[in-house]
Protein backbone atom coordinates (compact mmCIF):
# COMPACT_ATOMS: atom_id res chain seq x y z
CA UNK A 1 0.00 0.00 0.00
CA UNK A 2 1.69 3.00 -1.12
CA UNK A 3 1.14 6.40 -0.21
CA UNK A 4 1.98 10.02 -2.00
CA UNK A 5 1.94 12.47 1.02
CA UNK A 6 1.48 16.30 0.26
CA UNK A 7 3.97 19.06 0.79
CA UNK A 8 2.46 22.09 -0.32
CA UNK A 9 1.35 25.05 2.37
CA UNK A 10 -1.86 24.83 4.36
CA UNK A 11 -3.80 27.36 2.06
CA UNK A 12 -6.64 27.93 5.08
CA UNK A 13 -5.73 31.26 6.66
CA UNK A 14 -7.04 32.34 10.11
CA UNK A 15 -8.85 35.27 10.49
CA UNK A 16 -9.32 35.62 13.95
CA UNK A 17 -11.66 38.00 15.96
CA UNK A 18 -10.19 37.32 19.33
CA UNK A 19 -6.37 38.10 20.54
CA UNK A 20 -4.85 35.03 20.07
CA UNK A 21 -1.63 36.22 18.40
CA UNK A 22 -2.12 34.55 14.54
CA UNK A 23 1.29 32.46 14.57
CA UNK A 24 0.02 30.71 17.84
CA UNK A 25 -3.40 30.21 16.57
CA UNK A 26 -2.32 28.75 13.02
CA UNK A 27 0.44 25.96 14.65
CA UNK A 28 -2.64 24.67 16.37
CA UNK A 29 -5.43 22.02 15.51
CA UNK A 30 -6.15 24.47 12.38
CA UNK A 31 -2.40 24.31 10.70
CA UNK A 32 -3.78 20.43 10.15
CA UNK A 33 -6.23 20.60 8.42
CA UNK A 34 -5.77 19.49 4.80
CA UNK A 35 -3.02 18.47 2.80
CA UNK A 36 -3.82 14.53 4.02
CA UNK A 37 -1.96 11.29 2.20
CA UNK A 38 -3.15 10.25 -1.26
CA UNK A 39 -3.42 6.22 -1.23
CA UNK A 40 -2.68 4.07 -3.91
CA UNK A 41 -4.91 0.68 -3.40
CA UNK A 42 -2.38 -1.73 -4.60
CA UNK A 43 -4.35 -5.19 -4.61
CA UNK A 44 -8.01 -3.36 -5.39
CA UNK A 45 -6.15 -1.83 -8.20
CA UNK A 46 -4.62 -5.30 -9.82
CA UNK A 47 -8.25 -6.49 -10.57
CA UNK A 48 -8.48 -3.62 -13.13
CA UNK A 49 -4.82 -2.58 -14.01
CA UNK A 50 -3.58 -1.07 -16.06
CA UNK A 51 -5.98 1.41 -14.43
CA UNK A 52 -4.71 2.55 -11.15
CA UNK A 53 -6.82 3.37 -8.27
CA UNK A 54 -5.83 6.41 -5.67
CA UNK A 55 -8.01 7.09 -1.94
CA UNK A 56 -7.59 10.57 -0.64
CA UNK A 57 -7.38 9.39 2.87
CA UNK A 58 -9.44 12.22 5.19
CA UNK A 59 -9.24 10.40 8.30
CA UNK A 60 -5.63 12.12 8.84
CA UNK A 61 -7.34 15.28 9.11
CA UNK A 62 -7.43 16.11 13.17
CA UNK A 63 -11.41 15.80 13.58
CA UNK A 64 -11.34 12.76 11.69
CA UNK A 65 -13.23 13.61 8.46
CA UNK A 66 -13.24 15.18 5.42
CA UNK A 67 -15.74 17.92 6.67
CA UNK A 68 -12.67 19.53 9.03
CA UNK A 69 -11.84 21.66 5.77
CA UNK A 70 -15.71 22.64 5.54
CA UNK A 71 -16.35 23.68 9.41
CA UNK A 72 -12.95 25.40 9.05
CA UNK A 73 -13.32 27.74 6.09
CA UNK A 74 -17.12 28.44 7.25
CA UNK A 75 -15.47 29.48 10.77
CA UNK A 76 -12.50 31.60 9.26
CA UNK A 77 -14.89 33.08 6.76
CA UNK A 78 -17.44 33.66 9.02
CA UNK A 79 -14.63 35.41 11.76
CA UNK A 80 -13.57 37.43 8.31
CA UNK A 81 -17.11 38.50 7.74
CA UNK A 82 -17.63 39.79 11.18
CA UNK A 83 -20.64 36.85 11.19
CA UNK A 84 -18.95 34.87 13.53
CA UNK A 85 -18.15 36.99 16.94
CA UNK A 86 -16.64 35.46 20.43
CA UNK A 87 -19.92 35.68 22.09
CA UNK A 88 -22.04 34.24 19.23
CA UNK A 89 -22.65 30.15 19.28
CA UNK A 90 -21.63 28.37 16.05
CA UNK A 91 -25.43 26.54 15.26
CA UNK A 92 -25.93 23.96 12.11
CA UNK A 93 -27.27 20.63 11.28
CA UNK A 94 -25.30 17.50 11.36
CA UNK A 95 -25.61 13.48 10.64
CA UNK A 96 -22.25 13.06 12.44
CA UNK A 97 -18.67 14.24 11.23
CA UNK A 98 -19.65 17.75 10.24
CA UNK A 99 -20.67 18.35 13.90
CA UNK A 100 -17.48 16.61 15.29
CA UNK A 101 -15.30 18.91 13.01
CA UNK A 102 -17.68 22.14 14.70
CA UNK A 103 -17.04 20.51 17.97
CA UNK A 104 -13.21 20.15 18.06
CA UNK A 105 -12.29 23.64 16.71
CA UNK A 106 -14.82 25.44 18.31
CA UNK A 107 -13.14 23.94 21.72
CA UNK A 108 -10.08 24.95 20.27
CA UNK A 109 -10.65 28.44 19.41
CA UNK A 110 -12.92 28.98 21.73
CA UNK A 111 -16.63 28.91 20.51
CA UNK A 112 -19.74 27.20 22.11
CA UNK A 113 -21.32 24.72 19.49
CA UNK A 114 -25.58 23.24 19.29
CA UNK A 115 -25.97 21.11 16.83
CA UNK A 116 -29.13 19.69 15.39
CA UNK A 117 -28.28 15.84 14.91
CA UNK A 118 -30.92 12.85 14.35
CA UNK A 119 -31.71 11.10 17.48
CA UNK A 120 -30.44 7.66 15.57
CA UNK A 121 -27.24 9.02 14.77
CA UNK A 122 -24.91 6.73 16.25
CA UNK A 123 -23.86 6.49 19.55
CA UNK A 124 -20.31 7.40 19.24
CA UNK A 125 -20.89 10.32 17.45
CA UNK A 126 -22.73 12.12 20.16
CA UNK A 127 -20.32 10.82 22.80
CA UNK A 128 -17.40 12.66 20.83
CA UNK A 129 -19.93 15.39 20.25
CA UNK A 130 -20.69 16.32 24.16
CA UNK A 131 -16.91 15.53 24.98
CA UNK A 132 -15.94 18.49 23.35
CA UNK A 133 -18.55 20.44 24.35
CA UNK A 134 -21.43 20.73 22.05
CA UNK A 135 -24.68 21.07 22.77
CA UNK A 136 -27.20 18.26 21.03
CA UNK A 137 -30.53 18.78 20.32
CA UNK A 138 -32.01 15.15 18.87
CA UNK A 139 -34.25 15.13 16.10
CA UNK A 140 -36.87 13.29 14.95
CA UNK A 141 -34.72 9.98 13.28
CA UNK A 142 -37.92 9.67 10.59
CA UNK A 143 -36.87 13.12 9.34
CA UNK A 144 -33.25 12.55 8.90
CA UNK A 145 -30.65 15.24 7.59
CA UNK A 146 -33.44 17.05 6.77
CA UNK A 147 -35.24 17.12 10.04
CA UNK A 148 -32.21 18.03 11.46
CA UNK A 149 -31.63 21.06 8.88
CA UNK A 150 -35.41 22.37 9.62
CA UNK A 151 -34.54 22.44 13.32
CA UNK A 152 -31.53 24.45 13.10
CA UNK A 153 -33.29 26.92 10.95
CA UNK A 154 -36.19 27.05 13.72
CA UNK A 155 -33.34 27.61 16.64
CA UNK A 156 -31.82 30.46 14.60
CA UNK A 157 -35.14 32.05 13.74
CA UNK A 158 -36.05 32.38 16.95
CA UNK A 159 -33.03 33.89 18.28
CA UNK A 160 -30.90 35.06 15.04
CA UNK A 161 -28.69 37.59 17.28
CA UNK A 162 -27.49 34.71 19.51
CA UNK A 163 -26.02 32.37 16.77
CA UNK A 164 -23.83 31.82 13.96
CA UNK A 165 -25.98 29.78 11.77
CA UNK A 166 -23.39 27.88 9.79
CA UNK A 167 -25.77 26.25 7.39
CA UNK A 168 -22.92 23.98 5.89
CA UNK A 169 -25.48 22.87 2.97
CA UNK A 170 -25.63 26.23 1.30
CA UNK A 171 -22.28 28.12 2.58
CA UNK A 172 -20.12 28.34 -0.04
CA UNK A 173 -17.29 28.34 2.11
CA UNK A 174 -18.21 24.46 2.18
CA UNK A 175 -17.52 24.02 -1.47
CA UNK A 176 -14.78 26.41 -1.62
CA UNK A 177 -12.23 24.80 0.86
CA UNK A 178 -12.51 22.00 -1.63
CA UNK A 179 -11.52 23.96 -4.41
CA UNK A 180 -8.89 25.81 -2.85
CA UNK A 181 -7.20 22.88 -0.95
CA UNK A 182 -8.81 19.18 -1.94
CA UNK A 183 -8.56 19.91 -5.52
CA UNK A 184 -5.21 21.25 -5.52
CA UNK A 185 -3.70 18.05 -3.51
CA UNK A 186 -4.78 15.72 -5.51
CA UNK A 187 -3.68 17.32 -9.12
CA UNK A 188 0.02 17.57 -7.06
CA UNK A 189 0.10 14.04 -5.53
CA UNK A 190 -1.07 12.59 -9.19
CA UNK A 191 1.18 14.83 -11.12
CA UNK A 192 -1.13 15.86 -13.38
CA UNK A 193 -2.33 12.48 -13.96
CA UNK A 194 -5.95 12.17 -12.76
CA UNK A 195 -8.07 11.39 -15.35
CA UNK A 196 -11.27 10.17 -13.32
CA UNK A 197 -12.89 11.62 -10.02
CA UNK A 198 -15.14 10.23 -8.13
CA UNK A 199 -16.69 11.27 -4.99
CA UNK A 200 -20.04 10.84 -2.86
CA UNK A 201 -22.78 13.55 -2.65
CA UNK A 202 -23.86 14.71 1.14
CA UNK A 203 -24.04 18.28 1.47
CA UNK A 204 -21.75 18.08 -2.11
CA UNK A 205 -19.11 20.58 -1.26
CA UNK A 206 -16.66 17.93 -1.44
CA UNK A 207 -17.65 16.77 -5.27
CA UNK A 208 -18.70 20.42 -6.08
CA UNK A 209 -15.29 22.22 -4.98
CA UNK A 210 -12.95 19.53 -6.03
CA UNK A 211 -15.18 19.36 -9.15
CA UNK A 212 -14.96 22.28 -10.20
CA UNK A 213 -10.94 22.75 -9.55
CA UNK A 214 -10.19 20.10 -11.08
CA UNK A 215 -12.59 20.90 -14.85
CA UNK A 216 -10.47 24.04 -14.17
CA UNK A 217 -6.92 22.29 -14.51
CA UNK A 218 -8.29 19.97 -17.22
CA UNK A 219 -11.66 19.52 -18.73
CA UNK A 220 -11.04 16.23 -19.84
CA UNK A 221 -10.76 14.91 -16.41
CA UNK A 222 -14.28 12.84 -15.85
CA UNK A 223 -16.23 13.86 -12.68
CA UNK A 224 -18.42 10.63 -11.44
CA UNK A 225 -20.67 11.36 -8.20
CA UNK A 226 -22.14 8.65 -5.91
CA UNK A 227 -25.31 9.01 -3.83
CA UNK A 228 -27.72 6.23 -2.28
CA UNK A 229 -29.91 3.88 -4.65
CA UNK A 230 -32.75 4.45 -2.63
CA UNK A 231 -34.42 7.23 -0.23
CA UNK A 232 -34.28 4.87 2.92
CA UNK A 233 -30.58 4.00 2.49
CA UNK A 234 -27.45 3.15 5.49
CA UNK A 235 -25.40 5.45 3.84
CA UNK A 236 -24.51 7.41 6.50
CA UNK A 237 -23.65 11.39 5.30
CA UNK A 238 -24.62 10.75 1.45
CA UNK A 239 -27.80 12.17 0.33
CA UNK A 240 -30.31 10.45 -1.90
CA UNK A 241 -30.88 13.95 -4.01
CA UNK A 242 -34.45 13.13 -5.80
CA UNK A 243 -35.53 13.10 -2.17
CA UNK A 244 -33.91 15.54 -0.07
CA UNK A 245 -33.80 18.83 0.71
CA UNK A 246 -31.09 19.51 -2.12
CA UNK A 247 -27.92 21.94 -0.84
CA UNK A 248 -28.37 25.31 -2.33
CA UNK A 249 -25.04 25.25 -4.22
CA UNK A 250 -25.42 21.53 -5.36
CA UNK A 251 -24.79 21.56 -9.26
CA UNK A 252 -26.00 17.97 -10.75
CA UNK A 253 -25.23 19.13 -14.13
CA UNK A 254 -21.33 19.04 -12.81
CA UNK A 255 -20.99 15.56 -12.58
CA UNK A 256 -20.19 13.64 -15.74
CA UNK A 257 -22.13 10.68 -14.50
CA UNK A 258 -24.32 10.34 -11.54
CA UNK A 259 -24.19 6.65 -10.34
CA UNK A 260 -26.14 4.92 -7.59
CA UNK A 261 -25.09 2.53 -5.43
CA UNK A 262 -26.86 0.58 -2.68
CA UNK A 263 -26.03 0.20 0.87
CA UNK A 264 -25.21 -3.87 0.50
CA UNK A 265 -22.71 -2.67 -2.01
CA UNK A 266 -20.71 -0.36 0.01
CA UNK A 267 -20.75 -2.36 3.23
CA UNK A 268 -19.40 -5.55 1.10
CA UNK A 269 -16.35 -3.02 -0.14
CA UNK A 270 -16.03 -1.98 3.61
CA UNK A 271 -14.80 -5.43 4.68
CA UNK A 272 -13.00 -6.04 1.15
CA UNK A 273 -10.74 -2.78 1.95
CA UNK A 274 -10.65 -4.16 5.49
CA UNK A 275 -9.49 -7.41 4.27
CA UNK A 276 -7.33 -6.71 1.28
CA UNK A 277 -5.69 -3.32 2.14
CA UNK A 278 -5.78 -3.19 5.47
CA UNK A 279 -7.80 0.14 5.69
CA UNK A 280 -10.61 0.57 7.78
CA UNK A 281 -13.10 2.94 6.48
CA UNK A 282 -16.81 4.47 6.71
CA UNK A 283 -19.96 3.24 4.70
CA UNK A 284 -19.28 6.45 2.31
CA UNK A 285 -15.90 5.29 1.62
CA UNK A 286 -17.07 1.91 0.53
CA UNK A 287 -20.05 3.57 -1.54
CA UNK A 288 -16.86 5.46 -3.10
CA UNK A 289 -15.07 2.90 -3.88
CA UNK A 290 -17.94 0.34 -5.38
CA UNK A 291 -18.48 2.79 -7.84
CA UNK A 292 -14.88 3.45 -8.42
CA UNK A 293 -13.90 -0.17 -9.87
CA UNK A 294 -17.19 0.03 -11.78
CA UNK A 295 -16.22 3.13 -13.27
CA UNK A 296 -12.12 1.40 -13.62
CA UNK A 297 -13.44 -2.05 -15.67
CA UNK A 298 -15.07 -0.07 -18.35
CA UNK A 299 -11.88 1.86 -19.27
CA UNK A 300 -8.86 0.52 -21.06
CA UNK A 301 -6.65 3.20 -18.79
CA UNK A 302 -6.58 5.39 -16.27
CA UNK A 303 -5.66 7.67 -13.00
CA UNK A 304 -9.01 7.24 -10.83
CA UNK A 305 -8.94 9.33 -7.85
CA UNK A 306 -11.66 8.86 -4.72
CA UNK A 307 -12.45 10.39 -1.45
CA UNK A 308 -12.43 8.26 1.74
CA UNK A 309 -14.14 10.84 3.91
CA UNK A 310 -13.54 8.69 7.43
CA UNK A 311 -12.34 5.82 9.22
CA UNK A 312 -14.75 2.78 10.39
CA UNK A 313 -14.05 3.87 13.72
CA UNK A 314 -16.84 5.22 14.51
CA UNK A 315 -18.91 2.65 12.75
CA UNK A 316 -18.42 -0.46 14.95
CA UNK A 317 -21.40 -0.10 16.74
CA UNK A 318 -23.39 -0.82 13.21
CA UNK A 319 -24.10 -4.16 12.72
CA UNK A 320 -23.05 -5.14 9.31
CA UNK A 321 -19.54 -5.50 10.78
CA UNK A 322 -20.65 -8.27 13.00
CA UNK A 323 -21.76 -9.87 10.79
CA UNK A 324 -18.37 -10.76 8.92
CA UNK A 325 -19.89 -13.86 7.23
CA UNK A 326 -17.61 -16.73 8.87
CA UNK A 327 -19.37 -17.35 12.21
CA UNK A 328 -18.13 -14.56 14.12
């Protein structure tokens, strides 16, 4: 399993409103954010070769996730905007790793945090959640992301001078840390070479910012996004779109393809990553990755780059990995 790490410079750039003297601030939990190993999926990758396979490996950011570069451009650009004051409290909607990236830098730099999460989320989520300090208020599970989103907009309309509303599904902040740092990465750990991206579709900043840098570098390069098969789906953070209440800068005519994949799909390329490479990853990642070797056995050739948003560790408690199909 081979890895391209990234040297570039942290492009996220703190714009503080309290005293904290920027140097400090900026060789904290923040100067980590980003620029996270590129992984080449050596045995995955031999089924389909000469097409190669590459993971962009999120996990290494410091909350755990991908969505540390959202939460952290939406709190920089908020403290830039004047939105985002020391005595405000930083207020969105969450299914899980969104809220644990709010969580962990507003405990760093000093914020209180509420987050509206669905009462099903799992267990291990809210525990990291309240150990950093945040403040849950459980929604109805029925309702999902979306009951969670109408909440939040409720809590803030009742008391907009108390709270920076966030509202990670229709900041562009969200996108744009993807363009300005996820999108960069991966055309400098490829060289050049990506010819194939493929990414799921939550709140879509990911696929929308990365998107959208990478048309930029080369319009040739083939943008593929994943989202559930099915409204009631164990996808956890991917959004079936027909459905939902869709992000206001989601752009489905972006995408080169739009693929579906089912939740039996990406749980079975859980435990194949677990088993073949070694990596342990979240049901998004597998959902990634199904549609990934789809997308690599009907070319002749090919750089295919994919986002692994998280680690399975906070997944244990689901029971698909239980059941690991020899008697465990």
């Amino acid at each position: 399993m081979a890895i391209v790490t990234e040297v570039g410079p942290l492009v996220f750039k703190s714009h503080s409103a309290d005293s904290t003297p920027p140097s400090q601030r900026e060789n904290g939990i923040i100067h980590r954010v980003g620029n996270t190993p590129l992984i080449y999926l050596t045995n995955l990758s031999a089924e389909v070769a000469p097409v190669e396979i590459y993971a962009k490996a999120e996990w290494f950011n410091p909350g755990g996730s991908v969505k540390d570069r959202a939460a952290l451009n939406i709190i920089l650009d908020g403290e830039k905007s004047g939105q985002l004051t020391p005595d405000k409290i930083i207020l969105d909607a969450t299914s899980g790793n969104t809220g644990i990236a709010y969580a962990m830098l507003g405990a760093n730099l000093g914020y209180k945090v509420k987050l509206a999460i669905p009462k099903n989320s799992g267990k291990i989520f809210q525990q990291i959640l309240r150990s950093c300090g945040a403040e849950l208020v459980l929604t109805d599970p029925q309702s999902g992301s979306d009951g969670a989103i109408r909440e939040a907009q409720r809590i803030f309309a009742e008391d907009p001078d108390r709270y920076f509303y966030a509202d990670q599904y229709n900041n562009r902040a969200n996108w744009l840390a993807h363009y300005e740092t996820t999108g960069p990465e991966i055309i400098r750990q490829t060289e050049g070479r990506i010819t194939h991206f493929v990414a799921g579709l939550g709140t879509s900043g990911t696929f929308t910012g990365t998107g959208l840098r990478l048309k930029e570098f080369n319009d040739e390069i083939q943008l593929i996004s994943v989202q559930p098969d099915s409204p009631f789906h164990g996808l956890e953070g991917l959004k079936h779109m027909e459905t939902a209440i869709v992000p206001g800068f989601y752009q489905p005519d972006l995408a080169d393809e739009n693929r579906a994949v089912s939740t039996e799909e990406a749980q079975t390329m859980v435990k194949r990553l677990a088993s073949e490479e070694g990596l342990l990853v979240g049901i998004s990642s597998g959902a990634a990755l199904a549609v990934a070797l789809k997308v690599a056995k009907e070319i002749a050739s090919g750089v295919i780059v994919t986002i692994f948003p998280d680690s399975a560790h906070k997944y244990f408690d689901q029971k698909f990995w239980r059941d690991n199909g020899n008697g465990a």
